[in-house]
Protein backbone atom coordinates (compact mmCIF):
# COMPACT_ATOMS: atom_id res chain seq x y z
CA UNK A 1 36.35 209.66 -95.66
CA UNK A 2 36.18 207.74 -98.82
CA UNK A 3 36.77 209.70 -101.43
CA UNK A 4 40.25 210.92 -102.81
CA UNK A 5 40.57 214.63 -103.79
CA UNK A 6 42.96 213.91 -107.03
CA UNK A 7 45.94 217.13 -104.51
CA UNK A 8 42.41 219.68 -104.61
CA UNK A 9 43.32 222.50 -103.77
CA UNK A 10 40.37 224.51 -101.41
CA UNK A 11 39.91 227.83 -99.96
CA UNK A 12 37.09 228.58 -97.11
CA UNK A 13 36.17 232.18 -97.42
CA UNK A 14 33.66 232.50 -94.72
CA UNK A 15 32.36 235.24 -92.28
CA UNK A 16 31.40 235.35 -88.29
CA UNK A 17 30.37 237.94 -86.14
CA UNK A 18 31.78 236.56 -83.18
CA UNK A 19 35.63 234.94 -82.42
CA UNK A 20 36.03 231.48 -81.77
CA UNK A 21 32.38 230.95 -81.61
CA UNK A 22 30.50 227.90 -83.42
CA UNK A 23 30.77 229.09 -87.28
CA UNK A 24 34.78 229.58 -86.51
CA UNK A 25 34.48 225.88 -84.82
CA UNK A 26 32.47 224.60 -87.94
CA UNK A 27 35.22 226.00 -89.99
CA UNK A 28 38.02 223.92 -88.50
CA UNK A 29 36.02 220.91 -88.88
CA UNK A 30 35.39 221.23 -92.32
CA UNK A 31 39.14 222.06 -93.42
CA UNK A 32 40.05 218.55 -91.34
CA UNK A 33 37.48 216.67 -93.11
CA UNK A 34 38.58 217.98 -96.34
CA UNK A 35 42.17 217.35 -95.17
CA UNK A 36 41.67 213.96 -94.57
CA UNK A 37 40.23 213.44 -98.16
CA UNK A 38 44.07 214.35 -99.27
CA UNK A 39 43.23 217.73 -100.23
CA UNK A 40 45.27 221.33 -99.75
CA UNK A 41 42.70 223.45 -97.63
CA UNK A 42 43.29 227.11 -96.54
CA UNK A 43 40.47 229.33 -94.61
CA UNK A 44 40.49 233.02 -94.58
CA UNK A 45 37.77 235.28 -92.90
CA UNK A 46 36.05 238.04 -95.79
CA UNK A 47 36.43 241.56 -95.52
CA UNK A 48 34.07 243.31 -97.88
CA UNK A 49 36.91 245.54 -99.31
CA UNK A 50 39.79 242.94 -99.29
CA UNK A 51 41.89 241.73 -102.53
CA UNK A 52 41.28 238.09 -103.63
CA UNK A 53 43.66 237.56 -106.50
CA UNK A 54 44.94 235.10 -104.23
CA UNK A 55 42.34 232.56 -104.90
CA UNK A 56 43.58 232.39 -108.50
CA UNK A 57 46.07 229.80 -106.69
CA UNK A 58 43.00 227.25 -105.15
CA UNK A 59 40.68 225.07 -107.72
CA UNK A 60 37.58 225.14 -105.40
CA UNK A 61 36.52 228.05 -103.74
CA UNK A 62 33.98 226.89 -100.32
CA UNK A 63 31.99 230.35 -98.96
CA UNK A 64 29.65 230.58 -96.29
CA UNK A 65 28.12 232.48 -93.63
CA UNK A 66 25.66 233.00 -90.60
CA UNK A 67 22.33 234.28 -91.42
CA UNK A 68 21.38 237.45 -89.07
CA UNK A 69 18.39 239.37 -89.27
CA UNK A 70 17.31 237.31 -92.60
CA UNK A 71 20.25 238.13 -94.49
CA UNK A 72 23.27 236.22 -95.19
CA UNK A 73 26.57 237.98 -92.70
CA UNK A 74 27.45 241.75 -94.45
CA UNK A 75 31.13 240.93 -95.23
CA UNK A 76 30.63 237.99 -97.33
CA UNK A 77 27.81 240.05 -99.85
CA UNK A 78 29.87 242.81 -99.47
CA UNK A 79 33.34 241.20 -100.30
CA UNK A 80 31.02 239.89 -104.18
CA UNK A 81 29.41 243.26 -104.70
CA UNK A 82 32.42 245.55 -103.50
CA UNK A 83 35.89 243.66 -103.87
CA UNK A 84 37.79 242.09 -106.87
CA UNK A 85 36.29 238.64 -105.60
CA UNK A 86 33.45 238.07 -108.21
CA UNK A 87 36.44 239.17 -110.90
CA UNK A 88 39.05 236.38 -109.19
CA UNK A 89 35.74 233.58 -108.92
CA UNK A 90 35.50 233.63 -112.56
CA UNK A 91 35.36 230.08 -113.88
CA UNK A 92 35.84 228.59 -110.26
CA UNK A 93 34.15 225.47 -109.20
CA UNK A 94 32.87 226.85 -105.42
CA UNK A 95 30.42 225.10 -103.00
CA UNK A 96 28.41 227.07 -100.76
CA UNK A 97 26.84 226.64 -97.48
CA UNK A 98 24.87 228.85 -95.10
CA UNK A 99 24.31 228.50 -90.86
CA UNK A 100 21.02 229.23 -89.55
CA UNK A 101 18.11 228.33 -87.52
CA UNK A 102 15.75 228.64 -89.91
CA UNK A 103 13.35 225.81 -91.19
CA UNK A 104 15.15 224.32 -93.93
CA UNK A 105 13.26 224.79 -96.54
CA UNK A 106 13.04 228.65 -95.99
CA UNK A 107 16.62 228.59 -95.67
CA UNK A 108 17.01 227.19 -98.83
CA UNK A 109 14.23 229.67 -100.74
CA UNK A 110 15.78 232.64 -98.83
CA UNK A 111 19.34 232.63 -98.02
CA UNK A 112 21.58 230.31 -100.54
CA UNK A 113 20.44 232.39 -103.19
CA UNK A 114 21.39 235.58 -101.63
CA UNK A 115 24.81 234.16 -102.70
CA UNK A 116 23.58 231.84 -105.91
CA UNK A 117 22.81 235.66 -107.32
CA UNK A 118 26.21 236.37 -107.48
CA UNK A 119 27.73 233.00 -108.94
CA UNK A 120 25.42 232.23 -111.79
CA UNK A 121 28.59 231.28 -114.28
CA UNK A 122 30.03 228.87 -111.73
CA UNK A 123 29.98 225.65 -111.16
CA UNK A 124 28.26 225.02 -107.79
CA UNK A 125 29.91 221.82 -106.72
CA UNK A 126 27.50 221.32 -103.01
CA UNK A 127 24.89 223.79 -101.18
CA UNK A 128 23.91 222.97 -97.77
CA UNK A 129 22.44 224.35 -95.28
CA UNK A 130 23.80 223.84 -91.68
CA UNK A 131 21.59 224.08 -88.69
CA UNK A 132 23.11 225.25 -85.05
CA UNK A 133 22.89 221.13 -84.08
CA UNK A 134 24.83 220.29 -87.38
CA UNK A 135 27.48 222.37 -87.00
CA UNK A 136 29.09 220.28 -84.85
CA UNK A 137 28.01 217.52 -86.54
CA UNK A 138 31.02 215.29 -88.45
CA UNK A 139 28.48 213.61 -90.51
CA UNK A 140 26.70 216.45 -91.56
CA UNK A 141 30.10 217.57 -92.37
CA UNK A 142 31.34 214.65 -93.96
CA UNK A 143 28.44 214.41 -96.21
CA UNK A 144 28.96 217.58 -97.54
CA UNK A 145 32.10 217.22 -97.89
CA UNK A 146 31.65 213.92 -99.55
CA UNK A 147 29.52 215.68 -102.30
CA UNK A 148 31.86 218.60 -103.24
CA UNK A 149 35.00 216.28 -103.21
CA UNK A 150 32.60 213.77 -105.66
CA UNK A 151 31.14 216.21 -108.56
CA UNK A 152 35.37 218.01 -108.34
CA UNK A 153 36.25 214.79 -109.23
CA UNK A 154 33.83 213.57 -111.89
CA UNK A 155 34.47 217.29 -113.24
CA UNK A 156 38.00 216.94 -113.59
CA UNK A 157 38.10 213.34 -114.90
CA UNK A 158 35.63 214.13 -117.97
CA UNK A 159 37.71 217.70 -118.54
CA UNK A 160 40.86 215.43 -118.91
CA UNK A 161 39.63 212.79 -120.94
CA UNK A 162 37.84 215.73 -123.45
CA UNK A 163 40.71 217.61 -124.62
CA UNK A 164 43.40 216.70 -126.43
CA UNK A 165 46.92 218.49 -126.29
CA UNK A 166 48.91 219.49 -129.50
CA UNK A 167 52.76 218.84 -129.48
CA UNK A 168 53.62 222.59 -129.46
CA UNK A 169 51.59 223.38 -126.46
CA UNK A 170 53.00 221.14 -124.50
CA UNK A 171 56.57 222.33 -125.49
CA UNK A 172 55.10 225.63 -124.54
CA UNK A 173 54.57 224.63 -121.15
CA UNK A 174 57.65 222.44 -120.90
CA UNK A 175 59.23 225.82 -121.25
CA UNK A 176 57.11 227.66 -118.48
CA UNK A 177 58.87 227.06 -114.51
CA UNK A 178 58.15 223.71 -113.20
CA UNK A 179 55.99 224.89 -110.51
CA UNK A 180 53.47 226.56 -112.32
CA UNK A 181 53.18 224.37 -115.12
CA UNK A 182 50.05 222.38 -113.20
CA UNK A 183 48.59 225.50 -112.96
CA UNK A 184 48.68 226.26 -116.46
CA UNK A 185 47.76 223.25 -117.33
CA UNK A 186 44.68 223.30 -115.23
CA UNK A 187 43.77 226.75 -116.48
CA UNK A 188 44.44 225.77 -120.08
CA UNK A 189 41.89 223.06 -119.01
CA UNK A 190 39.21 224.74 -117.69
CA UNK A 191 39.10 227.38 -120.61
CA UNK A 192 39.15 224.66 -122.89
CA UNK A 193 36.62 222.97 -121.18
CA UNK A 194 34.06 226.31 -120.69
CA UNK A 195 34.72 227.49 -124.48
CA UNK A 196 33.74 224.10 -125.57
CA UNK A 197 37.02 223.67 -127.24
CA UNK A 198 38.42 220.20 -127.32
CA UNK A 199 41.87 220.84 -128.18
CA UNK A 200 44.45 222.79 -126.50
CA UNK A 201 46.90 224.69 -128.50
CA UNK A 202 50.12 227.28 -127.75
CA UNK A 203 47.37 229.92 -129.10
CA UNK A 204 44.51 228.54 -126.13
CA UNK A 205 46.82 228.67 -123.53
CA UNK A 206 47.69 232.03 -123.84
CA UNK A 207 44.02 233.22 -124.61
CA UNK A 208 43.45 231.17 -121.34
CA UNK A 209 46.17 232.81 -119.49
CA UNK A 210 45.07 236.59 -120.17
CA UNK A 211 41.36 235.68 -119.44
CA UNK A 212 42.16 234.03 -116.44
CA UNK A 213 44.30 236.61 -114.64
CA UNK A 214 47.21 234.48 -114.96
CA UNK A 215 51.04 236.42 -114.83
């Protein structure tokens, strides 16, 4: 792998019909190659009725799924239709990726934006679609991994070189517990960064703290 992650932190929300089979596999490849670029990589399985205020904690959010039947798997639409997840996802950079046997192109037209739909204020970092022979694939795997690990990079590099952080606000986070100051800082950040806002003041990063779900 030749690109460095800058500590990304990455959730896989992802759903299977079947234990231990390929997608699971696929999984577990993907978190290694992401691992290997230096990054912090969790993987949790969706439940269309679970609570994801946890991913408040990761700065990219990866989701994916088998297509059956023509539709992406139930638990994944149903976990950003039903559950607190589309609330949590707000201003997260995700990538997205589907499995199927489809022609690509269909795939493409027919089942990424059956999860597109419900992440048009994101920033969609990489979309691929995986075939069954790609799954097990480490360059296909790579590759996409490659792109998401790129465009988080270039992302964060021109947020930190476009704001500019007054005195007081950075007393005001000298003050907050040393392990969540990158945290705040990163959600002061992003705010900052979506509102078009090119300095950060005490004022910001509490705005930025209530929008954001942060305690």
């Amino acid at each position: 792998m030749s690109h460095s992650s800058q500590q990304m932190k990455a959730i896989i929300l992802y759903d299977t019909r079947s234990e231990g089979g390929s997608t699971d596999r696929f999984v577990d490849n993907l978190g290694k190659s992401l691992a290997e670029t230096g990054a912090y990589v969790e993987k949790g399985k969706c439940k269309a009725n679970a609570d994801y205020s946890f991913i408040l904690d990761f700065d990219v959010v990866i989701m994916g799924a088998p297509v059956y039947y023509l539709a992406v798997s139930s638990e994944l639409i149903g976990a950003l239709i039903q559950s607190n997840l589309k609330k949590y996802l707000k201003r997260k950079k995700v990538a997205v990726f589907v499995t199927c046997g489809s022609p690509e192109p269909m795939a493409y037209m027919l089942y990424l934006p059956q999860i597109k739909i419900h992440l048009l204020r994101n920033k969609i970092l990489a979309e691929r679609v995986f075939s069954p022979q790609d799954l097990s694939d480490d360059k296909a795997i790579d590759s996409y991994v490659d792109a998401i690990v790129e465009t988080y990079n270039r992302t964060v590099s021109i947020r930190k070189s476009s704001v500019i952080w007054t005195e007081e606000a950075l007393e005001t986070i000298s003050n907050i517990p040393s392990f969540l100051q990158e945290k705040f800082k990163r959600m002061a950040e992003e705010y900052a960064e979506e509102t078009g806002q090119h300095q950060i003041t005490s004022e910001l990063l509490f705005t930025a703290k209530d929008e954001m779900g942060g305690t």
